[in-house]
Protein backbone atom coordinates (compact mmCIF):
# COMPACT_ATOMS: atom_id res chain seq x y z
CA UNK A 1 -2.88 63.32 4.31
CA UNK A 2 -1.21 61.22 1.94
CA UNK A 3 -0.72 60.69 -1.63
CA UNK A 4 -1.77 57.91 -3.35
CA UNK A 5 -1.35 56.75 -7.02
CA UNK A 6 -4.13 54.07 -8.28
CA UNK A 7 -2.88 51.38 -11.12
CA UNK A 8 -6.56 49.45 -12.63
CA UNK A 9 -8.08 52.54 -11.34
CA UNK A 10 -11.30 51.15 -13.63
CA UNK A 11 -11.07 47.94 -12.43
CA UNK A 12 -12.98 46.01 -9.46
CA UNK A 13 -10.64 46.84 -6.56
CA UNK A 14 -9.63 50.51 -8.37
CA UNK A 15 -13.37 51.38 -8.51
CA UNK A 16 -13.90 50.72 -4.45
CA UNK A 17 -10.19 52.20 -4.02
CA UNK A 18 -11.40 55.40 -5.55
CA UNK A 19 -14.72 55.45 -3.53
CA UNK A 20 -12.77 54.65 -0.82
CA UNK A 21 -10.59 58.08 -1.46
CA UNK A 22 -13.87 60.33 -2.31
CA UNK A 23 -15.45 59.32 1.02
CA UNK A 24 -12.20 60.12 2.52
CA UNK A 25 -10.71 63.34 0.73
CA UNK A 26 -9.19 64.56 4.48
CA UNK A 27 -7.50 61.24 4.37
CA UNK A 28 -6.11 60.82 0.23
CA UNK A 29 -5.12 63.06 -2.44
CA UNK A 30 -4.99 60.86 -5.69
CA UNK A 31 -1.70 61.85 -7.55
CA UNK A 32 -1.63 59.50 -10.49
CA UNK A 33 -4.35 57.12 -12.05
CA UNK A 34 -3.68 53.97 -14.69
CA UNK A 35 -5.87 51.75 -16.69
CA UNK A 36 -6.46 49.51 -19.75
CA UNK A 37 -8.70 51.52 -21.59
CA UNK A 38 -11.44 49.63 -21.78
CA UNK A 39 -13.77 51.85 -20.26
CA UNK A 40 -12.10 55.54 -21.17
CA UNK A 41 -15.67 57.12 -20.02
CA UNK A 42 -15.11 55.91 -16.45
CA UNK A 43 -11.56 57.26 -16.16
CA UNK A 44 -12.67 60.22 -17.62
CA UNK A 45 -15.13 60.43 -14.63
CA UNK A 46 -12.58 59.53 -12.23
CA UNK A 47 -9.67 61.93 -13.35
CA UNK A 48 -12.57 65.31 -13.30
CA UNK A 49 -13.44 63.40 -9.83
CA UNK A 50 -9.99 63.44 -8.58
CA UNK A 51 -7.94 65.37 -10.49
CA UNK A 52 -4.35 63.58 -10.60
CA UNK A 53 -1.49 64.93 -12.12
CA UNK A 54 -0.48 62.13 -14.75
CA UNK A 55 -2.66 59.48 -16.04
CA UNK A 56 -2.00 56.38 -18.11
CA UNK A 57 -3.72 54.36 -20.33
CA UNK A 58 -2.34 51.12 -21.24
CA UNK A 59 -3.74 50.69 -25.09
CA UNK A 60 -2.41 53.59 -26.59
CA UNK A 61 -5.44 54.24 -29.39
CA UNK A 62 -7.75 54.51 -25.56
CA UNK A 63 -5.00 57.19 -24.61
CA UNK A 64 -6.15 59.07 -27.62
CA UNK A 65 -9.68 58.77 -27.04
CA UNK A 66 -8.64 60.23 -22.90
CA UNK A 67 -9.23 64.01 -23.84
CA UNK A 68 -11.69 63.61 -25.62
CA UNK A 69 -13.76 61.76 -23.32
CA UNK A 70 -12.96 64.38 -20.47
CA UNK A 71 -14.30 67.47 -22.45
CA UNK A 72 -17.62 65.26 -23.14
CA UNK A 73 -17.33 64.55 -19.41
CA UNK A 74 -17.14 68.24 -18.40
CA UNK A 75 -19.46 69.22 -20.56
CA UNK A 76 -21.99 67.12 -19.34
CA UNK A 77 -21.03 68.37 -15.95
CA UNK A 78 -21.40 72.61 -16.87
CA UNK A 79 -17.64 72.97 -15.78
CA UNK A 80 -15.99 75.51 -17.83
CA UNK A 81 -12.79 75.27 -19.36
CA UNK A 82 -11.48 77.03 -16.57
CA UNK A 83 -12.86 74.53 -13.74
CA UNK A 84 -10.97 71.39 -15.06
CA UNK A 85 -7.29 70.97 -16.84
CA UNK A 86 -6.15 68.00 -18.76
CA UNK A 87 -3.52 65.51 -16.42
CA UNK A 88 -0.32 64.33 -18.22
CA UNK A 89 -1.10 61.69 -20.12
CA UNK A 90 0.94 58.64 -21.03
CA UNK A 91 0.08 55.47 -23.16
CA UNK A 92 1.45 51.97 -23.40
CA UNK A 93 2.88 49.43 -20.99
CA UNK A 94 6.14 51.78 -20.48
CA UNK A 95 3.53 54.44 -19.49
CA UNK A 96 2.00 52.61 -16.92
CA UNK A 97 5.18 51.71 -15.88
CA UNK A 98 5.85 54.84 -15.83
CA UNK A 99 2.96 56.01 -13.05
CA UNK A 100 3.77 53.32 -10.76
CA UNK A 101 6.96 54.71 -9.88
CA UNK A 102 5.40 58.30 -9.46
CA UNK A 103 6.54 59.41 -6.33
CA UNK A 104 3.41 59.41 -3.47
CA UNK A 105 3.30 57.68 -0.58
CA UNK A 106 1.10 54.76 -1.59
CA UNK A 107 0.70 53.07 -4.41
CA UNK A 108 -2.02 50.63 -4.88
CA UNK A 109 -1.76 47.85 -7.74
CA UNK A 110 -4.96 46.49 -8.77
CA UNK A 111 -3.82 45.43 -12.50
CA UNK A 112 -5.46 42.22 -12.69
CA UNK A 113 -3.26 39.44 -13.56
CA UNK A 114 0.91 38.57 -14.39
CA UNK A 115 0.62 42.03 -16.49
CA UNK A 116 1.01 43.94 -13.17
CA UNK A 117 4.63 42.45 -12.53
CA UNK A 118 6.20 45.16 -14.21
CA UNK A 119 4.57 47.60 -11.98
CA UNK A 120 5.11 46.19 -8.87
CA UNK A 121 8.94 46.57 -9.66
CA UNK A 122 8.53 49.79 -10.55
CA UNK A 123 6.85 51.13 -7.50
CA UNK A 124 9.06 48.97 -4.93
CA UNK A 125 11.95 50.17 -6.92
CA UNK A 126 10.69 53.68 -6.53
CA UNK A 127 10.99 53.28 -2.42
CA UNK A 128 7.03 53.66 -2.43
CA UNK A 129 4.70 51.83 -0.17
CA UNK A 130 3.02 49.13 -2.14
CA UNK A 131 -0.56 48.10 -1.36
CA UNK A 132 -0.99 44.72 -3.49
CA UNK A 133 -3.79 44.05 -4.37
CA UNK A 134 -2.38 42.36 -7.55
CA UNK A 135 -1.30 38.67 -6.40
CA UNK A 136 -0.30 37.56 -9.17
CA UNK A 137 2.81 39.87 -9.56
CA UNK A 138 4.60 38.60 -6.09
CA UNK A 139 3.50 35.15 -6.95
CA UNK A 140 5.16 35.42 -10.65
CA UNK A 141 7.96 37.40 -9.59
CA UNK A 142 8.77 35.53 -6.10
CA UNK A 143 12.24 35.76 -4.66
CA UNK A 144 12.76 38.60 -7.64
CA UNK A 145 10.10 40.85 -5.51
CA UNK A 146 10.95 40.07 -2.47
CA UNK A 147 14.43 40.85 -3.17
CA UNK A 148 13.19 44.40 -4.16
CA UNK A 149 11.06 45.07 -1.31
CA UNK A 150 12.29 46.54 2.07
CA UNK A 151 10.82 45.03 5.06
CA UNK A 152 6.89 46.36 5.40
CA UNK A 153 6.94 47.89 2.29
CA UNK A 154 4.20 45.37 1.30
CA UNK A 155 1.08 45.42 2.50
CA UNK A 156 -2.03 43.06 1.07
CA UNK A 157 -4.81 44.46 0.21
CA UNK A 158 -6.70 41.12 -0.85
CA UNK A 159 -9.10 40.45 2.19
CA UNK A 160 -7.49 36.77 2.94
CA UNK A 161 -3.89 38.49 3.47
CA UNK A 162 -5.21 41.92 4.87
CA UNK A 163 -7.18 39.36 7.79
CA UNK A 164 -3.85 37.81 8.55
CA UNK A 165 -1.60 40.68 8.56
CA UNK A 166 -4.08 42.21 10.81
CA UNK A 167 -4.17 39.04 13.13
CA UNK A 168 -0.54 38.65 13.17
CA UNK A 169 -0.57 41.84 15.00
CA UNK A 170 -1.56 39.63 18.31
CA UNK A 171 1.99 37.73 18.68
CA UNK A 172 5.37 37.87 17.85
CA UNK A 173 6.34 35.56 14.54
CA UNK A 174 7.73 32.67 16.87
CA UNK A 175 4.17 32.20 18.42
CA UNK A 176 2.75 31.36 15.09
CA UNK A 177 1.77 27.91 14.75
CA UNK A 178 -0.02 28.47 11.37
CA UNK A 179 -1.79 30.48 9.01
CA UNK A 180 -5.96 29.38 8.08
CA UNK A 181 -7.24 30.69 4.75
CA UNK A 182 -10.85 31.02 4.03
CA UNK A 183 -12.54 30.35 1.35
CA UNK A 184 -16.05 30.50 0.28
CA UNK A 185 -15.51 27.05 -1.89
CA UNK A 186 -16.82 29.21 -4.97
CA UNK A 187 -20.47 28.77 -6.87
CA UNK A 188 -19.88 25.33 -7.01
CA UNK A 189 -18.94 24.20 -3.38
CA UNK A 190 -20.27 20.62 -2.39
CA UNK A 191 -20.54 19.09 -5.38
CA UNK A 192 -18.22 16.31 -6.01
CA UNK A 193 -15.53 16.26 -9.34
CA UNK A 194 -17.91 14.55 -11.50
CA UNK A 195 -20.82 16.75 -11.64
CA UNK A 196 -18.45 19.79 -12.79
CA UNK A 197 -17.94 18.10 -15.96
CA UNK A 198 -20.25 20.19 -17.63
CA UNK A 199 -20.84 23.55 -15.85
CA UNK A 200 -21.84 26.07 -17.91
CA UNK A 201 -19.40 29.77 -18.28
CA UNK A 202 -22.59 31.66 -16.79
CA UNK A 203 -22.69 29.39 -13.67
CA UNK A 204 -18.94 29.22 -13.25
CA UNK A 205 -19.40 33.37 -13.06
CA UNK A 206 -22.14 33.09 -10.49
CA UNK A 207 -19.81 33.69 -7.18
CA UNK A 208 -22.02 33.35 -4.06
CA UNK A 209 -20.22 36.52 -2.25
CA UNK A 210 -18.19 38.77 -4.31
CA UNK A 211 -18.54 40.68 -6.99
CA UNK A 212 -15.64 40.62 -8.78
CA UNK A 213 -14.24 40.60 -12.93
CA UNK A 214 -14.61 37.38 -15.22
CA UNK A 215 -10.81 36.00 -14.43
CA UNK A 216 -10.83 36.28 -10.84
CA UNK A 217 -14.41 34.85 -10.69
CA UNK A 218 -13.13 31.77 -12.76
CA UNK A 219 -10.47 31.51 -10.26
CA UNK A 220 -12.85 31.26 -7.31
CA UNK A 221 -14.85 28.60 -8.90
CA UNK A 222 -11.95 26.65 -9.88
CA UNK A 223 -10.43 27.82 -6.18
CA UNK A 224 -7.08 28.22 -8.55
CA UNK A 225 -7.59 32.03 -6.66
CA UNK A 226 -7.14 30.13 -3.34
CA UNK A 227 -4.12 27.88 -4.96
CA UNK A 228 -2.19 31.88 -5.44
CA UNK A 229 -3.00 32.65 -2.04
CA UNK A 230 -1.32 29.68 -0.63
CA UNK A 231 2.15 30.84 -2.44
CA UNK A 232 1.22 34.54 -1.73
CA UNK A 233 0.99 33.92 1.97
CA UNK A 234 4.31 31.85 2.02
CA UNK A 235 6.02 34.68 0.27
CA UNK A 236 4.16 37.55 2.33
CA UNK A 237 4.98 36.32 5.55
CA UNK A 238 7.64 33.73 5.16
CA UNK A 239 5.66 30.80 6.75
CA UNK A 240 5.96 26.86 5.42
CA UNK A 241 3.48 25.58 3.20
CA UNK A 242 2.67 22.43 5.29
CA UNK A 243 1.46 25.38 8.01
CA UNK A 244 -0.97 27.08 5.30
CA UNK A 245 -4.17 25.41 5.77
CA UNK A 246 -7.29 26.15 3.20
CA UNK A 247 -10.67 25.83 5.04
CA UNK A 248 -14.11 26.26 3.43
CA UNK A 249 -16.41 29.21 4.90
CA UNK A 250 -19.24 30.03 3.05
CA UNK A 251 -20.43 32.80 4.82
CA UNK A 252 -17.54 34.82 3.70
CA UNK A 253 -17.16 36.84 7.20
CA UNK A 254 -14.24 35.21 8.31
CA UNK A 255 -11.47 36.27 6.31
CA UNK A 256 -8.13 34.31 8.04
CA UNK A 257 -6.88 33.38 11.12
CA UNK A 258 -3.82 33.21 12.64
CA UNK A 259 -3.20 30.26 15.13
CA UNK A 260 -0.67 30.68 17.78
CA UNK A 261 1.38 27.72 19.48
CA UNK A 262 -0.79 28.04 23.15
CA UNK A 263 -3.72 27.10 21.06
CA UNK A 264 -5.13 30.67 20.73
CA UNK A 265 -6.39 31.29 17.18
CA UNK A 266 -7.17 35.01 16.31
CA UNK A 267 -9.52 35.69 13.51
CA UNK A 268 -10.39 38.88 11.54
CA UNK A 269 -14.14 39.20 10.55
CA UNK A 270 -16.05 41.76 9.09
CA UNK A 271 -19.45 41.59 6.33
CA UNK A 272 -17.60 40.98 2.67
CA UNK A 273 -16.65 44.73 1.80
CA UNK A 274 -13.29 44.89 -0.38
CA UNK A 275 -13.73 48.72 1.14
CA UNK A 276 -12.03 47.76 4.42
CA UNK A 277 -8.71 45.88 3.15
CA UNK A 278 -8.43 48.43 0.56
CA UNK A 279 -8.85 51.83 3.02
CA UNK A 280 -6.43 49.57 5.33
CA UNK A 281 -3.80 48.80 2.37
CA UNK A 282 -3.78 52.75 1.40
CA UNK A 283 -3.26 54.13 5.32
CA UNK A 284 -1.28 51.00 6.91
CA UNK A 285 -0.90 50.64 9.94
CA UNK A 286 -3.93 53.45 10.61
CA UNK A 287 -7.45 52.14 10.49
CA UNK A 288 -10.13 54.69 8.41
CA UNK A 289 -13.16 55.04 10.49
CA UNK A 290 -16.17 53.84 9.18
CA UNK A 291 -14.49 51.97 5.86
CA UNK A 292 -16.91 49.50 5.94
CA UNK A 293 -20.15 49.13 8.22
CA UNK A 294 -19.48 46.20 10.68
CA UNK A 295 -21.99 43.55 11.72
CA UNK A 296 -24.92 44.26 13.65
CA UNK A 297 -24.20 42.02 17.12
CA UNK A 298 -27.61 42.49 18.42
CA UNK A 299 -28.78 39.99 15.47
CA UNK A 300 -28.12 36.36 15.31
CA UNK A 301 -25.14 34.94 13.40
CA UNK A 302 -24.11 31.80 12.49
CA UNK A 303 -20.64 31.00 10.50
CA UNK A 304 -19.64 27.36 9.18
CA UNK A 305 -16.07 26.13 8.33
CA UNK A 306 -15.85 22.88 6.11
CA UNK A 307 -12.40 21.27 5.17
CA UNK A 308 -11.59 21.67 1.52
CA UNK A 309 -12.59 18.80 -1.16
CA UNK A 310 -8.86 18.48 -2.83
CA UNK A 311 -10.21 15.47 -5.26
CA UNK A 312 -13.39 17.92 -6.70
CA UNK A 313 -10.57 21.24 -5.80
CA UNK A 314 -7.41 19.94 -7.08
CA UNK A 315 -6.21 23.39 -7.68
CA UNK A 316 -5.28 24.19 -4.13
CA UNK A 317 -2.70 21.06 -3.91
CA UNK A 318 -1.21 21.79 -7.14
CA UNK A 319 -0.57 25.43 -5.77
CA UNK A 320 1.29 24.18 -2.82
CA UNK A 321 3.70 21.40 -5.14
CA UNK A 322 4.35 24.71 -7.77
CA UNK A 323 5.21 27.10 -4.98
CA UNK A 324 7.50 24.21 -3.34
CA UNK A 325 9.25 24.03 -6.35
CA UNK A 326 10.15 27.89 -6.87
CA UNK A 327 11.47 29.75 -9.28
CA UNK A 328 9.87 30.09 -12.30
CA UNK A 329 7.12 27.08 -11.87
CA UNK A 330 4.42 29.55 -9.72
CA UNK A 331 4.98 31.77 -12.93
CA UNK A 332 4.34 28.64 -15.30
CA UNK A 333 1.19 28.34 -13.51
CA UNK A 334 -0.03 31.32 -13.48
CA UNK A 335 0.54 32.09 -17.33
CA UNK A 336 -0.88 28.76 -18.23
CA UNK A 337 -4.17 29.48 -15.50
CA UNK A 338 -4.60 32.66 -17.26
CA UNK A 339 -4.99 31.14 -20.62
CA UNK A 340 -7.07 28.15 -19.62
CA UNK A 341 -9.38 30.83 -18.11
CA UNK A 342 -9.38 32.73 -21.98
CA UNK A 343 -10.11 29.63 -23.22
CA UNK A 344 -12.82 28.31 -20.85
CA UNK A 345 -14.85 31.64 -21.03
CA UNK A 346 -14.91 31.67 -24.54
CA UNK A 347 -16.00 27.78 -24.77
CA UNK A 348 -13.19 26.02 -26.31
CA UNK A 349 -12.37 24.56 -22.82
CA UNK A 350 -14.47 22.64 -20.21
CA UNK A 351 -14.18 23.39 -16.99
CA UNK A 352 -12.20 20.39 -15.47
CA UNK A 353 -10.10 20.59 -18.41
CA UNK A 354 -8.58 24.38 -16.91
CA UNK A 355 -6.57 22.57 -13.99
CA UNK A 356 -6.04 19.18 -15.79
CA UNK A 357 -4.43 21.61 -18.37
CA UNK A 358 -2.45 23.63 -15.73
CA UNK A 359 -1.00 20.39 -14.26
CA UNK A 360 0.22 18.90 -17.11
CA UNK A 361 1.60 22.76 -18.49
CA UNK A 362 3.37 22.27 -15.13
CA UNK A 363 4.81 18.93 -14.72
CA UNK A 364 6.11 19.44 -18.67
CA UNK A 365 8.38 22.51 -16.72
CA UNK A 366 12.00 21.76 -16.55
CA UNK A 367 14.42 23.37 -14.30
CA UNK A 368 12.14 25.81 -12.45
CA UNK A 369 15.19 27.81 -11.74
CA UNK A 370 15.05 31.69 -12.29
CA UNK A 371 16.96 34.59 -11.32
CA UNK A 372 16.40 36.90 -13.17
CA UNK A 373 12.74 39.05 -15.02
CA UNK A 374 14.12 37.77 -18.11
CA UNK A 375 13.97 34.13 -17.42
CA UNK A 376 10.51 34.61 -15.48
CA UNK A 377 9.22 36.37 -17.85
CA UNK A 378 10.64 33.10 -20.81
CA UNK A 379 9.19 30.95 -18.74
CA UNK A 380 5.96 32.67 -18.44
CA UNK A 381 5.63 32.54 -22.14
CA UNK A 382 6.70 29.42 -22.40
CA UNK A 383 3.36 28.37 -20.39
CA UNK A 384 1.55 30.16 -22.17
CA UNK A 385 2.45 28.86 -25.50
CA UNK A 386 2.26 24.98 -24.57
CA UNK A 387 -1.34 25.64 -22.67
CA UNK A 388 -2.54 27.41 -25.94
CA UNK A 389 -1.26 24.06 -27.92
CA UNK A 390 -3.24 21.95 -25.20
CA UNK A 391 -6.27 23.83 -25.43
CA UNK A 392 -6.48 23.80 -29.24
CA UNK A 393 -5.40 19.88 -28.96
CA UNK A 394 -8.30 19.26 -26.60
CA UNK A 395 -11.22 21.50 -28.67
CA UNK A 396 -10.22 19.73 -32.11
């Protein structure tokens, strides 16, 4: 069995992480839980569900609120006081930090977004196996993270990098000619640059596949999610950008392929489940049986690939130039996506606007050069400063 700590345990991946562990209690013994706080009932749930030892709660007045909402959880349950205990409880960033070095033998990041940085150091620092699910940490923290890591103490858990890892298996690194990404091409796939002028936040949400939070979905449609999986495959498996290709696939079944130098090209598919990367990520290299169901091959299937649109998708393009240059420029573009997003969803930006803001965030970057959290972390706020003036330049 092994231990297994959960960081955005209320989030989108650390909701199907922990159904992945309660169909699979033989398997995974949660040790230590983490969250925002935006939804205290939930965690509540989840900590009588699984009962870890230490919890955190990144805002602290939602660590408060924590025993509280576990007594109204076991009392709606009929446990007695004698059936449940209250975990450790920590609050704040430093908390948080705090769990992801606890020591079990897995930890799983799904903080969503550049906030998770911290606790990817934390946990590689710790000597823990790291299942990212949080991109956005290697991408920000580059060299810095893979510095930290030991070899295969990594492993993806986003379905695009879980595919590949799990093709690579088929050849040794010098067979690999190059790495395919799929992509579903996001609600708005087909249509050309000028009619995404004026999409609507509600239609930008609408993914055709997944189900995921309102950042992440943003990033599909603008396929800025597709852009950080570019620079998260060059720094996961140390391949060159001009061998990353992007290909459109709208059925979402094919999740990567791996194309070897005879010609072979091996491809992982599966129906779009987050369950199987995720039960993958926490027992790496061991499969789970029955993760996710698997396609029924006595009925008929039929799977399209289209190449990507890069004038309607700039996003993509501008990935591979900001993960080229290094440093601190994937974090610059990161921190000034994540604000464009902010700014889109609540209707001060429209849509085209998010990358046309990114890029020019981007090309006002200096030296990129960082070697240190510190200046990463500068240059991150930097971004996010200049893309805030932008925005409130281009909403006036």
């Amino acid at each position: 069995m092994k231990t297994v700590g959960i960081l955005g345990s209320t989030g989108s991946v650390g909701t199907q992480a922990v159904d992945v562990v309660r169909r699979n209690t033989d398997k995974f013994k949660v040790l230590a839980l983490a969250a925002g706080g935006g939804r205290v009932g939930l965690l509540a749930e989840q900590v009588l569900d699984l009962s870890p030892v230490v919890v955190a709660v990144a805002g602290e007045g939602a660590a408060d609120e924590l025993p509280a909402a576990l007594a109204a959880e076991a009392s709606r349950r009929g446990l007695s006081a004698t059936d449940w205990s209250v975990p450790k409880i920590l609050s704040g960033p430093a908390g948080v930090e705090e769990v992801a070095a606890y020591p079990v033998d897995v930890m799983l990041n799904g903080i969503t977004g550049a906030l998770g940085l911290t606790s990817t150091l934390a946990t590689l620092r710790a000597g823990t196996t790291l299942a990212l699910a949080n991109k956005e940490s290697l991408i920000v923290g580059g060299e810095l993270v893979k510095r930290e890591a030991r070899p295969g103490q990594i492993v993806p858990v986003d379905s695009e990098h879980s595919a590949l890892a799990q093709a690579l298996r088929a050849g040794a690194r010098e067979e690999v000619r190059r790495l395919v990404l799929t992509a579903t091409g996001g609600p708005f796939r087909g249509r050309g640059r000028a009619e995404l002028a004026d999409v609507t936040v509600a239609e930008a949400l609408a993914h055709p596949t997944w189900s995921m939070g309102p950042v992440i979905s943003i990033n599909s449609a603008t396929l800025v999610n597709k852009g950080l999986e570019v620079i998260e495959a060059h720094l996961l498996f140390d391949v060159p950008y001009e061998d990353i290709l992007v290909m459109v696939h709208p059925q979402s079944t094919i999740h990567s392929m791996v194309e070897f130098v005879d010609g072979s090209t091996i491809a992982q598919v599966s129906p779009p489940d987050m369950r199987l990367p995720i039960a993958l990520g926490l027992s790496w290299p061991e499969r789970v049986p029955g993760a996710a169901r698997a396609f029924d091959w006595t009925q008929n299937q039929s799977w399209e690939l289209f190449p990507l649109d890069d004038e309607a998708f700039p996003s993509v393009g501008l990935a591979r130039h900001v993960g080229s240059l290094g440093g601190s420029a994937p974090a610059v573009f990161n921190a000034a996506n994540e604000v464009c997003v902010d700014a889109f969803l609540a209707g001060r930006l429209p849509f085209l606007s998010i990358v046309d803001t990114v890029a020019r965030v981007v090309s006002e970057l200096g030296d990129p050069a960082a070697d240190s959290l510190e200046t990463i972390l500068a240059a991150d706020a930097w971004a996010r400063a200049r893309a805030q003036e932008l925005n409130g330049a281009a909403h006036r």
